[in-house]
PDB file of N, CA and C in Angstrom:
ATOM      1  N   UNK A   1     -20.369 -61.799  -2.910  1.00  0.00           N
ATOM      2  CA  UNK A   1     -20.242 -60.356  -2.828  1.00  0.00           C
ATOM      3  C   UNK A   1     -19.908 -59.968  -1.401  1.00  0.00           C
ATOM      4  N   UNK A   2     -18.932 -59.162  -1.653  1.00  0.00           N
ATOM      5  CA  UNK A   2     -18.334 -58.396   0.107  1.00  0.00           C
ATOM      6  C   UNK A   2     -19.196 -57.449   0.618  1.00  0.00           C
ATOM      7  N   UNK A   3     -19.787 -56.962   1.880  1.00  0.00           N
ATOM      8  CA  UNK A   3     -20.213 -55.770   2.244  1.00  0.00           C
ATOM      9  C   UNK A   3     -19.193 -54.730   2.299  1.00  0.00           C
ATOM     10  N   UNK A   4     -19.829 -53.327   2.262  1.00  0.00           N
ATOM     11  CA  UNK A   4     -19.478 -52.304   1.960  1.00  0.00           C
ATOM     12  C   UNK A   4     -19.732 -51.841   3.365  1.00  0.00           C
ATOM     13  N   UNK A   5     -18.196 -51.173   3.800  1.00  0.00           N
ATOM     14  CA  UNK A   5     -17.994 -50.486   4.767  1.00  0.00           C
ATOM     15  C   UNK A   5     -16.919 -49.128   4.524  1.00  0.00           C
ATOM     16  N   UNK A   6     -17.424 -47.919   4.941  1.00  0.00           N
ATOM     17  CA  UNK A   6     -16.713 -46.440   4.591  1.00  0.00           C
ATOM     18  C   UNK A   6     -16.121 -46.170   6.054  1.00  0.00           C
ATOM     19  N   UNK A   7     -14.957 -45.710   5.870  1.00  0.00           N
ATOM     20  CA  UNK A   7     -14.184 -45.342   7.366  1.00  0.00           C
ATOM     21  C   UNK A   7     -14.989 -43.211   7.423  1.00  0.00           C
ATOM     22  N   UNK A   8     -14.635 -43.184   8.352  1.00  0.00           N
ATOM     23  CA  UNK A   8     -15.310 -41.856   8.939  1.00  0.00           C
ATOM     24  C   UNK A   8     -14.095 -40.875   8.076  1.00  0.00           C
ATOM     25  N   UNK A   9     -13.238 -41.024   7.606  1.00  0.00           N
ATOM     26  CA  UNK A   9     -12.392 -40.358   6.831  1.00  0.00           C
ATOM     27  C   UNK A   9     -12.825 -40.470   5.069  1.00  0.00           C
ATOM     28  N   UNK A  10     -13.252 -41.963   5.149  1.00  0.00           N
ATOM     29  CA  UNK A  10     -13.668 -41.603   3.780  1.00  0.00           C
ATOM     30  C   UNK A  10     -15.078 -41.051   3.549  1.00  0.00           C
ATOM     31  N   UNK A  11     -15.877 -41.531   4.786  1.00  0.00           N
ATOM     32  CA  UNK A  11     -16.913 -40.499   4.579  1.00  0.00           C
ATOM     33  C   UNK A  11     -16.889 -38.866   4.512  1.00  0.00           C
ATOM     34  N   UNK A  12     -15.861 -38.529   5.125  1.00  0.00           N
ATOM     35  CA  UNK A  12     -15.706 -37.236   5.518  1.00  0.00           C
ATOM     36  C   UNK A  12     -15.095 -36.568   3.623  1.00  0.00           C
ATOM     37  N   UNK A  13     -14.270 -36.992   3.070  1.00  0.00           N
ATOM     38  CA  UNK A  13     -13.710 -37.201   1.541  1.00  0.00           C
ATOM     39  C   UNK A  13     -14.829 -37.083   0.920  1.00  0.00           C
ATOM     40  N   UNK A  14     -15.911 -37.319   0.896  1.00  0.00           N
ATOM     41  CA  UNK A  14     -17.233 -38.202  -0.067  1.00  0.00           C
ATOM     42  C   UNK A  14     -18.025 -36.313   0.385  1.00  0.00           C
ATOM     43  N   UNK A  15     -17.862 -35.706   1.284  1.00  0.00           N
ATOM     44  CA  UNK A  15     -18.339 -34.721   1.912  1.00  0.00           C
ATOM     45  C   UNK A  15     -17.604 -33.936   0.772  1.00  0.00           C
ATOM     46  N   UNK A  16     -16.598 -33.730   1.365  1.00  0.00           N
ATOM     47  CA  UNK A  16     -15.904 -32.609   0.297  1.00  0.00           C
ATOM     48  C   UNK A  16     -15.268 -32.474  -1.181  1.00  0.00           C
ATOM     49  N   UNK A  17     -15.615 -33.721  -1.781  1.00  0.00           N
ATOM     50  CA  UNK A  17     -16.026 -34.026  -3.140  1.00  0.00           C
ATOM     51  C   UNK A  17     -17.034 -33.682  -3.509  1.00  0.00           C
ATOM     52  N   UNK A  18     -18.055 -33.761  -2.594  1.00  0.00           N
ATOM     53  CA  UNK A  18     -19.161 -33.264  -3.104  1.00  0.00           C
ATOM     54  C   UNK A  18     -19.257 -31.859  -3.638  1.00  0.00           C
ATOM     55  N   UNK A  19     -19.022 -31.322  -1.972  1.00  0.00           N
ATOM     56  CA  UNK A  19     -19.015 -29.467  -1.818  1.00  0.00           C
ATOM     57  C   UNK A  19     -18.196 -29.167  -2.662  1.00  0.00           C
ATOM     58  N   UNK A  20     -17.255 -29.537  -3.335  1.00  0.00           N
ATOM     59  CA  UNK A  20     -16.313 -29.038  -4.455  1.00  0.00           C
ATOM     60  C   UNK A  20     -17.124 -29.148  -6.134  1.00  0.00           C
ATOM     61  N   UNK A  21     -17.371 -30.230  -5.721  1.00  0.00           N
ATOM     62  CA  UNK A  21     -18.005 -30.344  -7.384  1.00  0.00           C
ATOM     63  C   UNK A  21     -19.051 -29.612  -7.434  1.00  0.00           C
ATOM     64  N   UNK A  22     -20.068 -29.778  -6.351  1.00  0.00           N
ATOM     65  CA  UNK A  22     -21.221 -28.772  -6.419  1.00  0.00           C
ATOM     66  C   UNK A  22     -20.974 -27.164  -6.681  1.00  0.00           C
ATOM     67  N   UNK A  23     -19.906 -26.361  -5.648  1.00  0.00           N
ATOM     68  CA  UNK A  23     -19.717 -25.407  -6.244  1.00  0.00           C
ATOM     69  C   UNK A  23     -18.743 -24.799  -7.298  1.00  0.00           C
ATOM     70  N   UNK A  24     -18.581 -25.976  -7.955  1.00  0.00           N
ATOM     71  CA  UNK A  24     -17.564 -25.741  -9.158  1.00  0.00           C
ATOM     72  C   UNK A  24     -18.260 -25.931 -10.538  1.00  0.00           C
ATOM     73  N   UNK A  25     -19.256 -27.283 -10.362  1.00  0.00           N
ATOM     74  CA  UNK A  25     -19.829 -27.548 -11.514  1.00  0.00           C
ATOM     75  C   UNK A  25     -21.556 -27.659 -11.495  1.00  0.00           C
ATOM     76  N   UNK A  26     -21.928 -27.150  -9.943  1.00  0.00           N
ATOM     77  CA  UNK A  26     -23.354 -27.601  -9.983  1.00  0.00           C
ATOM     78  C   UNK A  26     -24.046 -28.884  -9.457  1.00  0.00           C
ATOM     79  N   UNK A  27     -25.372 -28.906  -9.181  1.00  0.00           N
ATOM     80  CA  UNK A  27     -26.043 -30.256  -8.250  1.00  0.00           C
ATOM     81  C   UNK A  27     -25.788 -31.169  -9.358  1.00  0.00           C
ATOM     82  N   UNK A  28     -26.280 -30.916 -10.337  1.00  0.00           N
ATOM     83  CA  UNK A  28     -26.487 -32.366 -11.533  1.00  0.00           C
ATOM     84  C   UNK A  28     -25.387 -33.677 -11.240  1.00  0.00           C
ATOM     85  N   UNK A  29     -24.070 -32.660 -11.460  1.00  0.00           N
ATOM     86  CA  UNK A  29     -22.792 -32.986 -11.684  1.00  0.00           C
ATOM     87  C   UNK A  29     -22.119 -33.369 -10.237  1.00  0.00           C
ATOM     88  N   UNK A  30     -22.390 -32.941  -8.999  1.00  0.00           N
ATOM     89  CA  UNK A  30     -22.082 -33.245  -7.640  1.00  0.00           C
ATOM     90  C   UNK A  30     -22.684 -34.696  -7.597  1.00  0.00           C
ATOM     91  N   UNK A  31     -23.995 -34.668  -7.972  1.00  0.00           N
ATOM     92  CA  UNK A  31     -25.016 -35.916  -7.765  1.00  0.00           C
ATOM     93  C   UNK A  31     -24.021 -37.153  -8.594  1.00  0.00           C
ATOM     94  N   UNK A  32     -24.205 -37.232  -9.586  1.00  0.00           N
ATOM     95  CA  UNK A  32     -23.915 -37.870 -10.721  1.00  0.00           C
ATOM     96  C   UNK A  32     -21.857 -38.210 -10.486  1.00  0.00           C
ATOM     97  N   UNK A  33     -21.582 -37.512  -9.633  1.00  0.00           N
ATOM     98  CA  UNK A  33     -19.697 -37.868  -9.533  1.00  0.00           C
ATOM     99  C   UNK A  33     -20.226 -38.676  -8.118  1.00  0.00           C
ATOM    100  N   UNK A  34     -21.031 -38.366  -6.988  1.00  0.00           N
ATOM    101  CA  UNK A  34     -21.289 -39.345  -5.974  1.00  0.00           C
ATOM    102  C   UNK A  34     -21.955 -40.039  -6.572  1.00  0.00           C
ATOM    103  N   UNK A  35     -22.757 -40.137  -7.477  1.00  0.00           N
ATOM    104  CA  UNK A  35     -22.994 -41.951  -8.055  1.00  0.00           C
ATOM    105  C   UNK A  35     -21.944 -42.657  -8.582  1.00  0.00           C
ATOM    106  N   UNK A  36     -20.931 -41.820  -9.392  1.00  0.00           N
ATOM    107  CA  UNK A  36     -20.322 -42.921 -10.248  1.00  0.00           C
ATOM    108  C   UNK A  36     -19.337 -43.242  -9.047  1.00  0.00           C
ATOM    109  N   UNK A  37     -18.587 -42.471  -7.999  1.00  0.00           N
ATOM    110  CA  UNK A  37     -18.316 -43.332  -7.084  1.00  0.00           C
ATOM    111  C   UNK A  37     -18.205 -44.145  -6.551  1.00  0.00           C
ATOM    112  N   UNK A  38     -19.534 -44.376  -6.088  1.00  0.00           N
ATOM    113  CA  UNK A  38     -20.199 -45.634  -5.304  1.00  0.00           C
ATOM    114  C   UNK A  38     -20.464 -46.493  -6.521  1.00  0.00           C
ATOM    115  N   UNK A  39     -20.869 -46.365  -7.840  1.00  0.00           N
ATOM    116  CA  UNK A  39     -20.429 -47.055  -8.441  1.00  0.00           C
ATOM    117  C   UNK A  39     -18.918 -48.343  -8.595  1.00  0.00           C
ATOM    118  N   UNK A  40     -17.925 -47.632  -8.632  1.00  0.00           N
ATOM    119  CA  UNK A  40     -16.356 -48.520  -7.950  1.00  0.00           C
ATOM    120  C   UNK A  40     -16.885 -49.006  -6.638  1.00  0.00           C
ATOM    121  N   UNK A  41     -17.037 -48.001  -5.740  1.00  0.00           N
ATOM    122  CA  UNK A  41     -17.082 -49.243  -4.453  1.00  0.00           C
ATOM    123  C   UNK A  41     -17.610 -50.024  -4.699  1.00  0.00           C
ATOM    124  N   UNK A  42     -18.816 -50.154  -5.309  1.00  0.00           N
ATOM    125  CA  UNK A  42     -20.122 -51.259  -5.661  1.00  0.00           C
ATOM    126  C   UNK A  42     -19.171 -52.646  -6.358  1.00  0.00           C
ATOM    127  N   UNK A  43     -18.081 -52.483  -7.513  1.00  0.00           N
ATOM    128  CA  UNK A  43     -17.891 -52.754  -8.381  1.00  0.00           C
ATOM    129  C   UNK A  43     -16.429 -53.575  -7.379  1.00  0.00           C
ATOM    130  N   UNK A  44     -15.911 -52.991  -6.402  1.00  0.00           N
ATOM    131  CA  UNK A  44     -15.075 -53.603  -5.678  1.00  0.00           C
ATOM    132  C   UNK A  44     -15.544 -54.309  -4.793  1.00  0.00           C
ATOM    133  N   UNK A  45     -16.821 -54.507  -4.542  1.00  0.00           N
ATOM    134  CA  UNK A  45     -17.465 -55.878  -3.385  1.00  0.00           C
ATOM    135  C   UNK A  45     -17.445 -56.675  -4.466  1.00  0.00           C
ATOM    136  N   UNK A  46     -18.191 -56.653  -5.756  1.00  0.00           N
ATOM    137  CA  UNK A  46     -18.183 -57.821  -6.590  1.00  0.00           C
ATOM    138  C   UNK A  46     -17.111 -58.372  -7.142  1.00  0.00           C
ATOM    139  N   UNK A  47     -15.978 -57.782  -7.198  1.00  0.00           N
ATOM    140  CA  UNK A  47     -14.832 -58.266  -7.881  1.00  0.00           C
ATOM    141  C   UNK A  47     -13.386 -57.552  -6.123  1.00  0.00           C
ATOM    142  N   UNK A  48     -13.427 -58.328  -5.406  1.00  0.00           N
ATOM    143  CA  UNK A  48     -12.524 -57.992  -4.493  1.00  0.00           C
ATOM    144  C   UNK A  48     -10.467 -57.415  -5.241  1.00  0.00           C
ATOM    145  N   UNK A  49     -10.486 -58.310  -6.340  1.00  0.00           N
ATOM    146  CA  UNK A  49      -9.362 -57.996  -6.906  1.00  0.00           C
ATOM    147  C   UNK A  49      -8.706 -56.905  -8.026  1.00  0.00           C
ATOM    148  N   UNK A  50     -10.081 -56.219  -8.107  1.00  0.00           N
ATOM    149  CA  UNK A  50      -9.895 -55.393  -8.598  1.00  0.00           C
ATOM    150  C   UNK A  50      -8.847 -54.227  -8.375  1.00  0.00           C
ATOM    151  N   UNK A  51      -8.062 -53.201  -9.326  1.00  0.00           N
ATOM    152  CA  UNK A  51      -7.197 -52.340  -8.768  1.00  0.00           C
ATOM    153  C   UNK A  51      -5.691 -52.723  -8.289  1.00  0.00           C
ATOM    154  N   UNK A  52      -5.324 -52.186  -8.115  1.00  0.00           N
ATOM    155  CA  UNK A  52      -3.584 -52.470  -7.661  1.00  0.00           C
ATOM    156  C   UNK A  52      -3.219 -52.195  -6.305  1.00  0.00           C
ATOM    157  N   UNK A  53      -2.304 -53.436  -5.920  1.00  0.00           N
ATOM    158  CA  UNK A  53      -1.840 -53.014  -4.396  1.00  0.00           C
ATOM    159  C   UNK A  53      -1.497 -52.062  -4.169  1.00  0.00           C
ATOM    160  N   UNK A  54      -1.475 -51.603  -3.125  1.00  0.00           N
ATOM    161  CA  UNK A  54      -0.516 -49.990  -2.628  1.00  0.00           C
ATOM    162  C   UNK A  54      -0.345 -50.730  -1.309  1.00  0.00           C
ATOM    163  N   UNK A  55       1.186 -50.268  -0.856  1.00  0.00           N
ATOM    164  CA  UNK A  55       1.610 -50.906   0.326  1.00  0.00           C
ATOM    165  C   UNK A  55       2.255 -49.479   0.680  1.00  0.00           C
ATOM    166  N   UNK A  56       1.737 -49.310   2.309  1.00  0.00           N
ATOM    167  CA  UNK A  56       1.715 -48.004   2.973  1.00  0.00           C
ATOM    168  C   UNK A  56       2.244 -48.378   4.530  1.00  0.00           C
ATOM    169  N   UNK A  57       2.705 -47.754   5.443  1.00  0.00           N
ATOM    170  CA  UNK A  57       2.994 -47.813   6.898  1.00  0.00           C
ATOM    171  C   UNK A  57       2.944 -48.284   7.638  1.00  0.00           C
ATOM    172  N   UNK A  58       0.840 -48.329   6.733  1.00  0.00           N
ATOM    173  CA  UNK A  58       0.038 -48.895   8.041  1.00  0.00           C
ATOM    174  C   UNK A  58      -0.151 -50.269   7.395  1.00  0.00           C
ATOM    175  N   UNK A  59      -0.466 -50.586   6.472  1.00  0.00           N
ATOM    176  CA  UNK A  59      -1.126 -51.679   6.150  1.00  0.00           C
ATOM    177  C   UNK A  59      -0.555 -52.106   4.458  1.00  0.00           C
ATOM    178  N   UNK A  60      -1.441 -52.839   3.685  1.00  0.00           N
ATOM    179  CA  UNK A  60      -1.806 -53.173   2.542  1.00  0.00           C
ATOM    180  C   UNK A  60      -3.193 -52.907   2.315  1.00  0.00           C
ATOM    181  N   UNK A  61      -3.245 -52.178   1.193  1.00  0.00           N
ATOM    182  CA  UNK A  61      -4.284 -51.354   0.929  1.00  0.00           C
ATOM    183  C   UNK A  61      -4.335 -51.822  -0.772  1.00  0.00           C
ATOM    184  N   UNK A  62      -5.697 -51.914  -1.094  1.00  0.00           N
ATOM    185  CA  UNK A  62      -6.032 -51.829  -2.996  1.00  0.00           C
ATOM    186  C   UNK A  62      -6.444 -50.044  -2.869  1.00  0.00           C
ATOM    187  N   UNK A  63      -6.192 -49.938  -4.254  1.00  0.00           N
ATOM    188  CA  UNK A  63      -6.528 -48.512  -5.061  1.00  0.00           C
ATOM    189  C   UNK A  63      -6.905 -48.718  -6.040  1.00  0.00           C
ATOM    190  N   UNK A  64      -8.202 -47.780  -6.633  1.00  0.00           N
ATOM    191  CA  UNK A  64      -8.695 -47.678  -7.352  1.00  0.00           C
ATOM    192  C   UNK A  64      -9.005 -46.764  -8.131  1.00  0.00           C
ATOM    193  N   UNK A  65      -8.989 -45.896  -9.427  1.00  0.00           N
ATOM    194  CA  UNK A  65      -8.500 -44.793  -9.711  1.00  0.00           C
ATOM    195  C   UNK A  65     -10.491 -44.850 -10.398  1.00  0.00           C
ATOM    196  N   UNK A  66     -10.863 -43.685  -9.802  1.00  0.00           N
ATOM    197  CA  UNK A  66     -12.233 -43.631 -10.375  1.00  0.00           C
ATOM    198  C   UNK A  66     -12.343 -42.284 -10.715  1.00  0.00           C
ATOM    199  N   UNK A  67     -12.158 -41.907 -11.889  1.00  0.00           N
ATOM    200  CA  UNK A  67     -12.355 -40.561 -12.407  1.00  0.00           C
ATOM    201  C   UNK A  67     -10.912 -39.732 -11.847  1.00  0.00           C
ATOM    202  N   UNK A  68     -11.239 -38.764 -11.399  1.00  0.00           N
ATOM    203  CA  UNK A  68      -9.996 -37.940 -10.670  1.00  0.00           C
ATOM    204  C   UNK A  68      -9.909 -37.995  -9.164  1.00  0.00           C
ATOM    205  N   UNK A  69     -10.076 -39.519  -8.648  1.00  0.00           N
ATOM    206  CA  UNK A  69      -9.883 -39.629  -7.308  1.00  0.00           C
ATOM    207  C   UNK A  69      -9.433 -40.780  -7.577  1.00  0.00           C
ATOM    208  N   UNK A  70      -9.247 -41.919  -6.424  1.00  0.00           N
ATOM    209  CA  UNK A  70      -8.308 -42.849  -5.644  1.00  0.00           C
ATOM    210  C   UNK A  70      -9.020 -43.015  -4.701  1.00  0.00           C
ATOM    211  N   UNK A  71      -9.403 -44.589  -5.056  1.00  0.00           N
ATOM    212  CA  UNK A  71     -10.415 -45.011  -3.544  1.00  0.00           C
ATOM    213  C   UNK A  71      -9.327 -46.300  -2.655  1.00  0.00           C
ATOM    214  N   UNK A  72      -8.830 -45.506  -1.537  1.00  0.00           N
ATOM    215  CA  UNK A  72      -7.991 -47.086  -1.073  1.00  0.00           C
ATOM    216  C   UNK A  72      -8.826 -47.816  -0.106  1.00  0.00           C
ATOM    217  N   UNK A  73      -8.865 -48.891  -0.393  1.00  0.00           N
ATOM    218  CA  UNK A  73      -9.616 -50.157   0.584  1.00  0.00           C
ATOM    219  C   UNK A  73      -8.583 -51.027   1.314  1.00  0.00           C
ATOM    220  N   UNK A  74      -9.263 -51.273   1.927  1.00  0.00           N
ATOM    221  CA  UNK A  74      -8.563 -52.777   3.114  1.00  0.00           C
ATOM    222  C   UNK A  74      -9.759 -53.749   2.560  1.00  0.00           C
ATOM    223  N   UNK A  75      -9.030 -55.047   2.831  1.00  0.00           N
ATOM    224  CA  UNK A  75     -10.491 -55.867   2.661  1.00  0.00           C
ATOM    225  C   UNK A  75     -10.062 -57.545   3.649  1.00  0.00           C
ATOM    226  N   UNK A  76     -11.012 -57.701   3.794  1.00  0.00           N
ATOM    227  CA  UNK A  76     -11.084 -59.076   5.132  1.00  0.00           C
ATOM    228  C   UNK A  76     -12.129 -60.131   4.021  1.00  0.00           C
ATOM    229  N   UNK A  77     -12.418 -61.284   4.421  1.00  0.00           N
ATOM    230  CA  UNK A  77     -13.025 -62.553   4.097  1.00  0.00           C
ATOM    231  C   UNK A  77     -14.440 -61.709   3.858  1.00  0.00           C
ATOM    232  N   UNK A  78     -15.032 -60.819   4.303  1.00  0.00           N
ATOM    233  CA  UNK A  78     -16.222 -60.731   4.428  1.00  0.00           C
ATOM    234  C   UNK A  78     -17.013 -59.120   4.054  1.00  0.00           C
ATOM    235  N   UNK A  79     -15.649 -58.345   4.287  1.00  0.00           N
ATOM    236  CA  UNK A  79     -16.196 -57.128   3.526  1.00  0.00           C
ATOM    237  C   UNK A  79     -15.214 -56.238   3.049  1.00  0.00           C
ATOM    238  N   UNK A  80     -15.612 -55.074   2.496  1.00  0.00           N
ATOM    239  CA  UNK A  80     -14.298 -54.127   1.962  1.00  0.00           C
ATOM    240  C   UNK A  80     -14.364 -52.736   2.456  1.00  0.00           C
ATOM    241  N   UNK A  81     -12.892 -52.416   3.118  1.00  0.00           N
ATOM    242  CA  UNK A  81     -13.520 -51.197   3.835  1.00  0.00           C
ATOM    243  C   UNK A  81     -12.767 -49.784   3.358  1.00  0.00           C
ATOM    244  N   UNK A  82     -14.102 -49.116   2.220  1.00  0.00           N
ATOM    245  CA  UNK A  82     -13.050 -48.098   1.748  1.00  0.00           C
ATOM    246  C   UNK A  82     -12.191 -47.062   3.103  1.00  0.00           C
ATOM    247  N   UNK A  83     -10.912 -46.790   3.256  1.00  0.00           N
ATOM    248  CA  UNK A  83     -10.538 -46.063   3.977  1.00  0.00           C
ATOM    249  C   UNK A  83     -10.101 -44.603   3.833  1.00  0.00           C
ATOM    250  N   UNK A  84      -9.888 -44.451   2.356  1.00  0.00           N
ATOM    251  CA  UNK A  84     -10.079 -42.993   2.067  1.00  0.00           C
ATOM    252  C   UNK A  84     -10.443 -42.915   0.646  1.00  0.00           C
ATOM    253  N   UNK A  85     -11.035 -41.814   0.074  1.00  0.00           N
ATOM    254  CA  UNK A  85     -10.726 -41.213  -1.531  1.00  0.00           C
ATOM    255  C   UNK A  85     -10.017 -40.266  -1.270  1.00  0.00           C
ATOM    256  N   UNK A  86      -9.374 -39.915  -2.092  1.00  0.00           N
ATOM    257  CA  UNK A  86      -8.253 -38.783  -2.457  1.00  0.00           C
ATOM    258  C   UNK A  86      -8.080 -38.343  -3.491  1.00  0.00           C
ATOM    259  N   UNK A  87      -7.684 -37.220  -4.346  1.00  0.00           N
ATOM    260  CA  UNK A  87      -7.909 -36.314  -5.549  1.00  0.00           C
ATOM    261  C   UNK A  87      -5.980 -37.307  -6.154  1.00  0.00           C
ATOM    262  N   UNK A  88      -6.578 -37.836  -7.296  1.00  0.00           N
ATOM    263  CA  UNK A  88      -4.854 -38.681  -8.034  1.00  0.00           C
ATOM    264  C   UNK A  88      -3.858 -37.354  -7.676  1.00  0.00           C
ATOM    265  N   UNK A  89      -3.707 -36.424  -7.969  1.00  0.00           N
ATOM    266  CA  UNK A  89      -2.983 -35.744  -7.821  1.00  0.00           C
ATOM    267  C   UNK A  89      -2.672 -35.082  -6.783  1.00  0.00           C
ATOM    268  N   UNK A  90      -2.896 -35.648  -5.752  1.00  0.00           N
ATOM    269  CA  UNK A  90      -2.411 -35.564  -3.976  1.00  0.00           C
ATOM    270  C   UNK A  90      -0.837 -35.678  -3.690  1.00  0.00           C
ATOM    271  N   UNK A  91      -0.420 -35.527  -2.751  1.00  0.00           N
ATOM    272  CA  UNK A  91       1.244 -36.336  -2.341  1.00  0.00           C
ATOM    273  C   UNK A  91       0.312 -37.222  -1.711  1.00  0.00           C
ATOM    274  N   UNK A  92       0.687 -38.308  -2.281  1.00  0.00           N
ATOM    275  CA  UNK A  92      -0.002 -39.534  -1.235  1.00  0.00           C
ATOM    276  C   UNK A  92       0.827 -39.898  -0.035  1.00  0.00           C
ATOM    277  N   UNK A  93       2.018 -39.879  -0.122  1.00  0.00           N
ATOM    278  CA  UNK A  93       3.015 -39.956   1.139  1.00  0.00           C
ATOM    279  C   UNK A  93       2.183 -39.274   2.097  1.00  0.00           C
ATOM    280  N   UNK A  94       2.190 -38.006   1.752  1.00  0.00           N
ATOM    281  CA  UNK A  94       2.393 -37.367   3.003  1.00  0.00           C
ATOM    282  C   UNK A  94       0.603 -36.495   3.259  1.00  0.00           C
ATOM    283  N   UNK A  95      -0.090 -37.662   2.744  1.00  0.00           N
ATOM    284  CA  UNK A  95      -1.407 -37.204   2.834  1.00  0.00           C
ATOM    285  C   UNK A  95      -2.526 -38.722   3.018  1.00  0.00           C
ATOM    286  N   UNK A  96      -1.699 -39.644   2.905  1.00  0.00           N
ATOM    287  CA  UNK A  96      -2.262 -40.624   3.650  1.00  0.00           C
ATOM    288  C   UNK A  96      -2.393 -41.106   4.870  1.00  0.00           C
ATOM    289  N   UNK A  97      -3.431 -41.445   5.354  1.00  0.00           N
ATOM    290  CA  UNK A  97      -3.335 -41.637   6.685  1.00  0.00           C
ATOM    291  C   UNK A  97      -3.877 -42.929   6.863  1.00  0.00           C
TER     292      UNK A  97
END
């Protein structure tokens, strides 16, 4: 199993997923979309191959489509580092960083 590492962007994402769901659908439902979340990340240390390449600018990146977001990771010998979530229906071009 890989360790789990969040870039300050995807933490910052994980922030305003929240504040969105909370005031759209309530705590229950804010709580419960940041579990099933971290659920995938969880689910991408144990299975590193999970998801499909995405090849971007900067790098090679996996994606992972978890509900109505997109978790992209980098990953090394030893851990996986989500680098952003994003709503599927983003311009990913021009909203990835």
């Amino acid at each position: 199993m890989l360790s789990l590492k969040l870039s300050p962007e995807a933490i910052k994402d994980l922030e305003k997923i929240y504040e969105h769901t909370l005031k759209s659908w309530g705590s229950i439902k804010a709580e419960n979309y940041q579990d099933d979340l971290f659920e995938r990340m969880l689910l991408m240390t144990n299975n590193s191959q999970i998801g499909a390449i995405y090849y971007f600018k900067h790098g090679n990146y996996r994606k992972l489509i978890a509900d109505r977001h997109i978790l992209f990771d980098q990953q090394s010998s030893s851990e996986i580092s989500i680098i952003r979530i994003l709503p599927e229906k983003m311009d990913l071009a021009n909203n990835f960083e």
